[in-house]
Protein backbone atom coordinates (compact mmCIF):
# COMPACT_ATOMS: atom_id res chain seq x y z
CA UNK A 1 -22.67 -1.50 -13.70
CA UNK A 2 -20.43 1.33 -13.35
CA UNK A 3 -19.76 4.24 -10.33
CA UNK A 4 -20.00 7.95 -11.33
CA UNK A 5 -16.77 9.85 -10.40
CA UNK A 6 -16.31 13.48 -10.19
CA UNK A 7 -12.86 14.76 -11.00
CA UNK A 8 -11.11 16.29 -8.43
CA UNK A 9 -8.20 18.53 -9.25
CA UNK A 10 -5.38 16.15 -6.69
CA UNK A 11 -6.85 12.79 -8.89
CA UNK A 12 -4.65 10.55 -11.23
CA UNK A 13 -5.70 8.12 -14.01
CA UNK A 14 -5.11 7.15 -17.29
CA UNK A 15 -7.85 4.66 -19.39
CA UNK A 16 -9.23 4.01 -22.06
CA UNK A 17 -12.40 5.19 -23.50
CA UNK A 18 -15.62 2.65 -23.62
CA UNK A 19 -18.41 4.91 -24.38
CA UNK A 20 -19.52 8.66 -24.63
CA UNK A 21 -22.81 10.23 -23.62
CA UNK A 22 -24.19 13.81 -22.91
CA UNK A 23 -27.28 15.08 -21.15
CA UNK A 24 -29.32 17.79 -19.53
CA UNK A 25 -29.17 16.53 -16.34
CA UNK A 26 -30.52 19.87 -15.08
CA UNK A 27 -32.80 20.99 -17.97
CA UNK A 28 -30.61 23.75 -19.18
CA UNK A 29 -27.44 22.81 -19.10
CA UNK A 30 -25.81 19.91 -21.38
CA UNK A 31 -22.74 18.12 -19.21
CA UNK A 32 -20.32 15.27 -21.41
CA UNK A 33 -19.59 11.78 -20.08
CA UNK A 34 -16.97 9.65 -21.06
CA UNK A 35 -17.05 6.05 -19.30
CA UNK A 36 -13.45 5.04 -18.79
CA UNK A 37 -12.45 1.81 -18.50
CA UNK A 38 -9.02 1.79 -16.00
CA UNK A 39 -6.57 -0.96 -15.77
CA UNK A 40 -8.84 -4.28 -14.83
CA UNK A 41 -11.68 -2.19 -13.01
CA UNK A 42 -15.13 -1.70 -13.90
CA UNK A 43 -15.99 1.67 -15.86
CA UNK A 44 -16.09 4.97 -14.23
CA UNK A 45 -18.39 7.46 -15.79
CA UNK A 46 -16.42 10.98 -15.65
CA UNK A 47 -17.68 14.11 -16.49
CA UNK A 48 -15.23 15.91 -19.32
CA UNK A 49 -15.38 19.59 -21.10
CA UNK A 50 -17.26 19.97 -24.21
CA UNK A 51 -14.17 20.20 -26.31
CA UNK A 52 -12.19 17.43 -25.28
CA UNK A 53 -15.75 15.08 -25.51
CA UNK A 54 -15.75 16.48 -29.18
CA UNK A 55 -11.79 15.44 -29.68
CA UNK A 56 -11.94 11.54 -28.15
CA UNK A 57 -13.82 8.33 -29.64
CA UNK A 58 -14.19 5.27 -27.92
CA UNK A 59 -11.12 3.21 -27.93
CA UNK A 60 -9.12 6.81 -26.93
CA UNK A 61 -6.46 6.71 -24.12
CA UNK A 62 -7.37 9.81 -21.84
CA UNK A 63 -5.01 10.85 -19.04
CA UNK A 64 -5.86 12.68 -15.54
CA UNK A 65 -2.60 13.87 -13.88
CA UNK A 66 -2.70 15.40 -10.18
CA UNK A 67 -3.48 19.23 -10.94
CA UNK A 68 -4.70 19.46 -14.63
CA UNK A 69 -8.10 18.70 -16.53
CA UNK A 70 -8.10 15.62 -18.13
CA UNK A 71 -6.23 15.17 -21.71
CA UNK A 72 -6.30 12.62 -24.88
CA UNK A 73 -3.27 10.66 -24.07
């Protein structure tokens, strides 16, 4: 089971990458997931831009600092 987290722009992780999905949650739109596995925790399924979904693969470290869009760390 994992939680669904939406980003926030004051949030701050860093994990590592344990599967990738996309969707049309609406019907017209197509939103990328990464789940992210952090430190000992279950996943958390977060909600990335198109290009950096297209840069990772599971197994990726991807960072969160307070301020900026999530990165491949």
């Amino acid at each position: 089971m994992f939680k669904t987290h939406k980003v926030g722009r004051d949030d701050s992780w860093e994990g590592v990458i344990v599967n990738k999905s996309r969707g049309m949650l609406d019907g017209s739109n197509m939103y990328h997931f990464v789940e992210i596995r952090i430190a000992d925790d279950e996943p958390v399924k977060v909600r990335i831009s198109r290009r950096l979904w297209k840069s990772v693969a599971v197994g990726d470290r991807i960072v969160k600092r307070p301020g900026a869009d999530p990165a491949k760390g």
